[in-house]
C-alpha atoms as a PDB file:
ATOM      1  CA  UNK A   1      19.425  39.677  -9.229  1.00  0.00           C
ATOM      2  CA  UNK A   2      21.884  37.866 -11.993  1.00  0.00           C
ATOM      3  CA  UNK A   3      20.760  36.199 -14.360  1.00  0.00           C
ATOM      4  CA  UNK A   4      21.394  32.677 -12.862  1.00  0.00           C
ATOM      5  CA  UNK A   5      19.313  34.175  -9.921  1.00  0.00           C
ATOM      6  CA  UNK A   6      16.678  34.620 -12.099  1.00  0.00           C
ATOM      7  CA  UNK A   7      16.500  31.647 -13.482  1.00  0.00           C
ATOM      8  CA  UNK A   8      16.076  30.075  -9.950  1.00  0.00           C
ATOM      9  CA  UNK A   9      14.067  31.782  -9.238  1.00  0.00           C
ATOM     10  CA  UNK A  10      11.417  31.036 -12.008  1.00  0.00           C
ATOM     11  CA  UNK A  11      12.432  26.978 -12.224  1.00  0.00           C
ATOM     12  CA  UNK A  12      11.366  27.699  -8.102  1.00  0.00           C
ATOM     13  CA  UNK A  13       7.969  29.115  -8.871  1.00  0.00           C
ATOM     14  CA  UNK A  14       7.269  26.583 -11.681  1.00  0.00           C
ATOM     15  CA  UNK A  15       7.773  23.990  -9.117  1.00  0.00           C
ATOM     16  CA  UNK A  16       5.874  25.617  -6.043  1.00  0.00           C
ATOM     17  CA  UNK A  17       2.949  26.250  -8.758  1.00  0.00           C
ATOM     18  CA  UNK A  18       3.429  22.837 -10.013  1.00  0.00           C
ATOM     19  CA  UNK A  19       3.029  21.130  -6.325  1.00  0.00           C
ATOM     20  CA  UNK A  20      -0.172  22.958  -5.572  1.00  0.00           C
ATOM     21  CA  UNK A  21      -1.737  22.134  -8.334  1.00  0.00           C
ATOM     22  CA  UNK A  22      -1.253  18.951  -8.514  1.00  0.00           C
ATOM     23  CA  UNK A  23      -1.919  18.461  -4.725  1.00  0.00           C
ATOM     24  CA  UNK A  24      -5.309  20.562  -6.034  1.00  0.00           C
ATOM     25  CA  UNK A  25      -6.227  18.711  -8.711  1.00  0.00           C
ATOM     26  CA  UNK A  26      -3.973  15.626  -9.216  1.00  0.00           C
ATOM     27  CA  UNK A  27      -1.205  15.722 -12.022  1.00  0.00           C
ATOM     28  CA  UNK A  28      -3.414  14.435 -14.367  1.00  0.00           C
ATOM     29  CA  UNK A  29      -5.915  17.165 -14.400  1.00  0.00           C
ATOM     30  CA  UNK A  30      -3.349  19.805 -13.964  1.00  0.00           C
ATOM     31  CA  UNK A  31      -2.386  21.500 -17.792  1.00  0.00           C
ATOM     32  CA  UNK A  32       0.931  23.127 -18.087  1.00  0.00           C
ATOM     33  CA  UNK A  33      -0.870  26.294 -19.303  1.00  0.00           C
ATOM     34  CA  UNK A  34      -1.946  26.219 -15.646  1.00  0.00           C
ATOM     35  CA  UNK A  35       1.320  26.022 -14.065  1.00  0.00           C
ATOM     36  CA  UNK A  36       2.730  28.268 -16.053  1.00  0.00           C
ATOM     37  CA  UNK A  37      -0.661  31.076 -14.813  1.00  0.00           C
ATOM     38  CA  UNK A  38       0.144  30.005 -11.555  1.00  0.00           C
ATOM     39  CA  UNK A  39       3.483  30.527 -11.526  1.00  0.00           C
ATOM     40  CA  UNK A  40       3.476  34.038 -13.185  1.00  0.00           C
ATOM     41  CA  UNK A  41       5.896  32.501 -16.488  1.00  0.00           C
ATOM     42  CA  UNK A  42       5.162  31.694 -20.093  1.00  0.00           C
ATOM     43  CA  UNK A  43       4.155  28.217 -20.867  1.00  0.00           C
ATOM     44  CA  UNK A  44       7.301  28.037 -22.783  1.00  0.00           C
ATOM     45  CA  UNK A  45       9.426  28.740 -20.039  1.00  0.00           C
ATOM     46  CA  UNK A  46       8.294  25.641 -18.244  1.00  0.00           C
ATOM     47  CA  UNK A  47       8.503  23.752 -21.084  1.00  0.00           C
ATOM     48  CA  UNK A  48      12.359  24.804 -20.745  1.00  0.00           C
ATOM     49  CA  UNK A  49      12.781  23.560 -17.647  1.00  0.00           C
ATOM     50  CA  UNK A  50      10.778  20.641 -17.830  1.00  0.00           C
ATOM     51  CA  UNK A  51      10.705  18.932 -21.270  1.00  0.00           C
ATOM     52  CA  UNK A  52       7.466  17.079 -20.219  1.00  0.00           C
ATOM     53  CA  UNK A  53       5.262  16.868 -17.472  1.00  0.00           C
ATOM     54  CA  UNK A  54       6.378  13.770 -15.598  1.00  0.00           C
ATOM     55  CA  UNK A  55       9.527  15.962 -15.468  1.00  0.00           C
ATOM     56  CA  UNK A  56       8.506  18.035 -13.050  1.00  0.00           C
ATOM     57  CA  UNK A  57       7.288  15.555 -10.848  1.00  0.00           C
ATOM     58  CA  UNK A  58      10.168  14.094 -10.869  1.00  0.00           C
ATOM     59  CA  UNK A  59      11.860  17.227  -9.372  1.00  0.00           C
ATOM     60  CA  UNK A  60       9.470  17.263  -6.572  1.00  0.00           C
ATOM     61  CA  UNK A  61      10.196  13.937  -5.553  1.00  0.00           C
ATOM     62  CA  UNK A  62      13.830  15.577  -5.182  1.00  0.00           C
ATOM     63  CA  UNK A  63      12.422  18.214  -2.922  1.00  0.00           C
ATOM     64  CA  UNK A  64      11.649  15.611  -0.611  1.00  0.00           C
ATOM     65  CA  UNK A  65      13.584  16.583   2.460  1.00  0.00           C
ATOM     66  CA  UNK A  66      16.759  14.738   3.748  1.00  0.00           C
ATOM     67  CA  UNK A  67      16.574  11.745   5.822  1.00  0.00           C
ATOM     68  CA  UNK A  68      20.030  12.033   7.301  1.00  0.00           C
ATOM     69  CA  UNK A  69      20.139  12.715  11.006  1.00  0.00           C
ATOM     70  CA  UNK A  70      23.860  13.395  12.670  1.00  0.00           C
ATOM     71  CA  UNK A  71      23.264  10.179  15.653  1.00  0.00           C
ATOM     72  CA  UNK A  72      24.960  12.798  18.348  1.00  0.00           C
ATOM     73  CA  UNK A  73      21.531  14.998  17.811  1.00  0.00           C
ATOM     74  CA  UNK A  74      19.588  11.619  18.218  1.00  0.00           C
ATOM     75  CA  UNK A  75      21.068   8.681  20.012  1.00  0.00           C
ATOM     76  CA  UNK A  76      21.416   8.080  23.800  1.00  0.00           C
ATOM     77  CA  UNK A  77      24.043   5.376  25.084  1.00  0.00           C
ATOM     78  CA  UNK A  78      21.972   2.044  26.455  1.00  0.00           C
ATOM     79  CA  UNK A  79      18.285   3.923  25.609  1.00  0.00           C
ATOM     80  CA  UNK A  80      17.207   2.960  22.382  1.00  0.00           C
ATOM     81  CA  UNK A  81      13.691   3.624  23.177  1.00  0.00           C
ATOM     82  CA  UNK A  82      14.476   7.543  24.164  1.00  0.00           C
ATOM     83  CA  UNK A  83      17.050   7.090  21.113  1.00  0.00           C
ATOM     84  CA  UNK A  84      13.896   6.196  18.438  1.00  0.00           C
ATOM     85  CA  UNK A  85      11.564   8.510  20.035  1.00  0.00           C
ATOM     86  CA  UNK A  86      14.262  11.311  19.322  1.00  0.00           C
ATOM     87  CA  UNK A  87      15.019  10.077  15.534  1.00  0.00           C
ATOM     88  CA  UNK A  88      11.178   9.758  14.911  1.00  0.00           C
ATOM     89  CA  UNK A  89      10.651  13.372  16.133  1.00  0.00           C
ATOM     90  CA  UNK A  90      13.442  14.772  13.843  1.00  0.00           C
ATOM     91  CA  UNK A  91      11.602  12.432  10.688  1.00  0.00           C
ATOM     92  CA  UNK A  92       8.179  13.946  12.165  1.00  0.00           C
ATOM     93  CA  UNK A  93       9.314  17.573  11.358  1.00  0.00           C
ATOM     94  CA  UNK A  94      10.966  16.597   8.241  1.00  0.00           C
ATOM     95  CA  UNK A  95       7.895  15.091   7.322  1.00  0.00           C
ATOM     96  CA  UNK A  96       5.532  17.868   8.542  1.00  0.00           C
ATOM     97  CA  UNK A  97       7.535  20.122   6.309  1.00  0.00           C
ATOM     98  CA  UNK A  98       6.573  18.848   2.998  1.00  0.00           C
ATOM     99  CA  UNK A  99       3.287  17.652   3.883  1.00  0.00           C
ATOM    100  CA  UNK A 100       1.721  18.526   0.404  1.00  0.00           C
ATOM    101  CA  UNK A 101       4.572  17.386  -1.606  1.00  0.00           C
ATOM    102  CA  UNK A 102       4.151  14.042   0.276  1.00  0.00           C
ATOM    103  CA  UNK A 103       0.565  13.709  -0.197  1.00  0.00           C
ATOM    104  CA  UNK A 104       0.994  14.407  -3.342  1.00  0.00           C
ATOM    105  CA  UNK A 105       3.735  11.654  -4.168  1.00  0.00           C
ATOM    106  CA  UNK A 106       1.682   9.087  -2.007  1.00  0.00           C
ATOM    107  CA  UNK A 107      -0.991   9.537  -4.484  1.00  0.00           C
ATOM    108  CA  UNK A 108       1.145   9.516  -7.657  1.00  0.00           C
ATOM    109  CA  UNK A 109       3.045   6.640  -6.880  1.00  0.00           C
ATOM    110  CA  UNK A 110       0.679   4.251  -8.051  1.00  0.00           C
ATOM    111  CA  UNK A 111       0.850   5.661 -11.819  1.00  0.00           C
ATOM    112  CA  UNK A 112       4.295   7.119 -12.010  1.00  0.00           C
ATOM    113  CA  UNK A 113       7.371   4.487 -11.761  1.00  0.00           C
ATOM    114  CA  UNK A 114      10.139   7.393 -11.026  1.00  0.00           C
ATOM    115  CA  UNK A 115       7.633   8.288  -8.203  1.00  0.00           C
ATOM    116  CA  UNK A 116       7.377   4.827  -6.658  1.00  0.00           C
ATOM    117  CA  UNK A 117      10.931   4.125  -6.949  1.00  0.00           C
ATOM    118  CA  UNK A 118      11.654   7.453  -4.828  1.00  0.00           C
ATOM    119  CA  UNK A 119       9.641   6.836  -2.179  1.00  0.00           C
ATOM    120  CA  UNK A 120      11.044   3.353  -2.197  1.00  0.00           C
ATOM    121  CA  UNK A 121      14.231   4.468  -2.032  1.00  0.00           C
ATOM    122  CA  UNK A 122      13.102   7.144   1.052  1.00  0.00           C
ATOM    123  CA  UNK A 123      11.726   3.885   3.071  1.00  0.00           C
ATOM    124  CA  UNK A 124      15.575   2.264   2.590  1.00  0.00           C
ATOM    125  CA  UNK A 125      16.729   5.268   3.868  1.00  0.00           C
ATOM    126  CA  UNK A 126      14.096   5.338   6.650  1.00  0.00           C
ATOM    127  CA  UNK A 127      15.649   1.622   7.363  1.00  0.00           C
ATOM    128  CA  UNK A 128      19.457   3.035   7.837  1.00  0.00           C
ATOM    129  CA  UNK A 129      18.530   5.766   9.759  1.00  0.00           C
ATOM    130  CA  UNK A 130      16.376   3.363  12.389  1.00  0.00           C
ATOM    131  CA  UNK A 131      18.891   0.621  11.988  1.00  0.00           C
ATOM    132  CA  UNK A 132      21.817   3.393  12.684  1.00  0.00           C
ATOM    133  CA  UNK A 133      20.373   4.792  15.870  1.00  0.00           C
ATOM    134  CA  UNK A 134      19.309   0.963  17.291  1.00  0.00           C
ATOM    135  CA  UNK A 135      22.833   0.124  16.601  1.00  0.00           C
ATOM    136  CA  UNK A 136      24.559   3.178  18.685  1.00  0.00           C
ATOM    137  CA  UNK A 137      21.671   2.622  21.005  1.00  0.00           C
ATOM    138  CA  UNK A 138      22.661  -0.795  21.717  1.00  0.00           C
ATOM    139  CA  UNK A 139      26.194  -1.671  20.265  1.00  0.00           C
ATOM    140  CA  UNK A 140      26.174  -5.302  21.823  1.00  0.00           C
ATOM    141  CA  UNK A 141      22.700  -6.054  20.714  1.00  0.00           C
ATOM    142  CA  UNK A 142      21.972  -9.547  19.304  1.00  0.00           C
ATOM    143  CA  UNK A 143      18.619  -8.774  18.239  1.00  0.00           C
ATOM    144  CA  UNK A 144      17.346  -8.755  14.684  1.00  0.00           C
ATOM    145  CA  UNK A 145      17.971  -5.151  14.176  1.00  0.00           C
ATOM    146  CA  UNK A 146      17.566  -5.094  11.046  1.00  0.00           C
ATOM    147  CA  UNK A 147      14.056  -6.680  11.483  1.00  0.00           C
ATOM    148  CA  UNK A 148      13.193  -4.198  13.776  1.00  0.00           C
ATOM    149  CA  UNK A 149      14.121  -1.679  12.248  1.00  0.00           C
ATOM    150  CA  UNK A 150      12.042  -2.359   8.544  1.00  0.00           C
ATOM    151  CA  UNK A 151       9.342  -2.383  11.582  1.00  0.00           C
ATOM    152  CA  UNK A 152       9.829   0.969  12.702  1.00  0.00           C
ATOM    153  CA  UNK A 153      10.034   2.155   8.952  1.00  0.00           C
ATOM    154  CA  UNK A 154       7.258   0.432   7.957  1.00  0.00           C
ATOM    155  CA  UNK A 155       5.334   2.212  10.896  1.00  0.00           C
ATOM    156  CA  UNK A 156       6.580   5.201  10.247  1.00  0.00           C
ATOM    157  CA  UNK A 157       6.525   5.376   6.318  1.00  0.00           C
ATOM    158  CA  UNK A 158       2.132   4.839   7.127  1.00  0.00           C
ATOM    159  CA  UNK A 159       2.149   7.140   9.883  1.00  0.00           C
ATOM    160  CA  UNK A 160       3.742   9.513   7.359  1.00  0.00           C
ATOM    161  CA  UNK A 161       1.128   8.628   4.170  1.00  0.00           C
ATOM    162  CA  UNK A 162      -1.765   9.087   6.507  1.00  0.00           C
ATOM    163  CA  UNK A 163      -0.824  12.100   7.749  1.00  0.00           C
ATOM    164  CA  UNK A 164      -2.448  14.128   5.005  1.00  0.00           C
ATOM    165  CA  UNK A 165      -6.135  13.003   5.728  1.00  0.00           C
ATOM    166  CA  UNK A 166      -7.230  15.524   8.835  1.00  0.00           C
ATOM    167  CA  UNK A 167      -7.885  14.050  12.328  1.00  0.00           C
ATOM    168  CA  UNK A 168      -5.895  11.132  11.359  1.00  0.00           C
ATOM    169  CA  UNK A 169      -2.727  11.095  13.241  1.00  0.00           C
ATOM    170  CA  UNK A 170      -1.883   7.497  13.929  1.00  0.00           C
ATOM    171  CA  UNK A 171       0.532   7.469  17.010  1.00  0.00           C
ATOM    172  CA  UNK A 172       3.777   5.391  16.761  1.00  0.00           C
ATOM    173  CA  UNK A 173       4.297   5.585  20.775  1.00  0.00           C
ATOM    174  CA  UNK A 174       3.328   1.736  20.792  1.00  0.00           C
ATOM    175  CA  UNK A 175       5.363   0.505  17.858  1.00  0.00           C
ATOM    176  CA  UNK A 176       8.408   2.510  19.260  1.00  0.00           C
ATOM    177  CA  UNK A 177       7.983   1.073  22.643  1.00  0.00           C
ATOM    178  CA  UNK A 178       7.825  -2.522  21.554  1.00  0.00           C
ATOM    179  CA  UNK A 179      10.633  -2.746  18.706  1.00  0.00           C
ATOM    180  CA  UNK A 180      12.987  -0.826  21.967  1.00  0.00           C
ATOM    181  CA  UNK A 181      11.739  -3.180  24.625  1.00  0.00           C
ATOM    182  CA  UNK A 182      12.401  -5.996  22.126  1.00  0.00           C
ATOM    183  CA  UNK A 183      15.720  -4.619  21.463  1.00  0.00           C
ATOM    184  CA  UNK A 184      16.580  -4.122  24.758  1.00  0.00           C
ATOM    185  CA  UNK A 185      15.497  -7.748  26.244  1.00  0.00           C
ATOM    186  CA  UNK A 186      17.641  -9.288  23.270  1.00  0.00           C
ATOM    187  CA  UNK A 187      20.441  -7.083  24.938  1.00  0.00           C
ATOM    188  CA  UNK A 188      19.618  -7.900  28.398  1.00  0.00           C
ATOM    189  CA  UNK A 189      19.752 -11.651  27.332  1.00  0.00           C
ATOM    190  CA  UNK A 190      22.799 -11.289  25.239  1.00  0.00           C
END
């Protein structure tokens, strides 16, 4: 392995060390000396990647994974209910992927600003997804799409924050069927 190689490598372990423990034991009762243990480095060595702690959270916030979907994958001409049910499945597994890095940020966000503003900026991109999909749905559509679809994402986003507490899977089969049978009455109408 080169040298660059390396290097990943050990930023990579820093931050998987980094995002147990703090899903563990919360960021604030998580030392560096810990990470560092954890992640089989020197302390210095994360210190040299990360310059202080709120650094690294900050790069797990950028671990969050992608919200873009390709619509083809996703959206079915004139069904915008089969259309959502598809998108939310695709943010489902996205989701279930970095379950403890989103438990994790859910809890942070309240003390860390660069934490909150990510997972504000994740919701927004929840909306243009939703909003994307509704729209190649239903091209014609009158309704208040844009309405709906801050519905959906709002739905979604707590569906996704509650996911980390066991036995609590909150279903979003009746939010998805109203904002499409809204949707597709507007259209009906229209």
């Amino acid at each position: 392995m080169g040298e660059r190689g390396a290097e990943a490598s050990a930023r990579e372990r820093i931050l998987a060390a980094a995002e147990e423990l703090f899903a563990e034991h919360g960021f604030e009762a998580t030392p560096i000396s810990r990470i560092a243990d954890r992640a089989g480095v020197p302390k210095g060595l994360v210190h040299y990647y990360f310059a202080r702690k709120p650094d690294l959270l900050e790069a797990l916030v950028d671990r969050l994974p992608d919200e873009k979907v390709p619509l083809e994958t996703v959206v079915v001409p004139g069904q915008v209910g089969e259309s959502l049910r598809r998108l939310v499945d695709v943010l489902d597994a996205n989701a279930d992927s970095s379950a403890v890095l989103s438990h994790l940020l859910w809890r942070e966000a309240d003390t860390h600003p660069a934490v909150l503003a990510a997972l504000q900026a994740r919701f927004e991109r929840f909306v243009a997804v939703i909003r994307e999909v509704m729209m190649a749905a239903l091209p014609n559509c009158r309704a208040d799409v844009e309405g709906a679809a801050r519905l959906l994402a709002s739905a979604l986003s707590y569906r996704h924050s509650m996911a980390r507490h066991p036995g609590d899977d909150p279903a979003i089969d009746r939010e998805l069927k109203f904002v499409a049978r809204g949707l597709e009455l507007s259209f009906e109408s229209g």
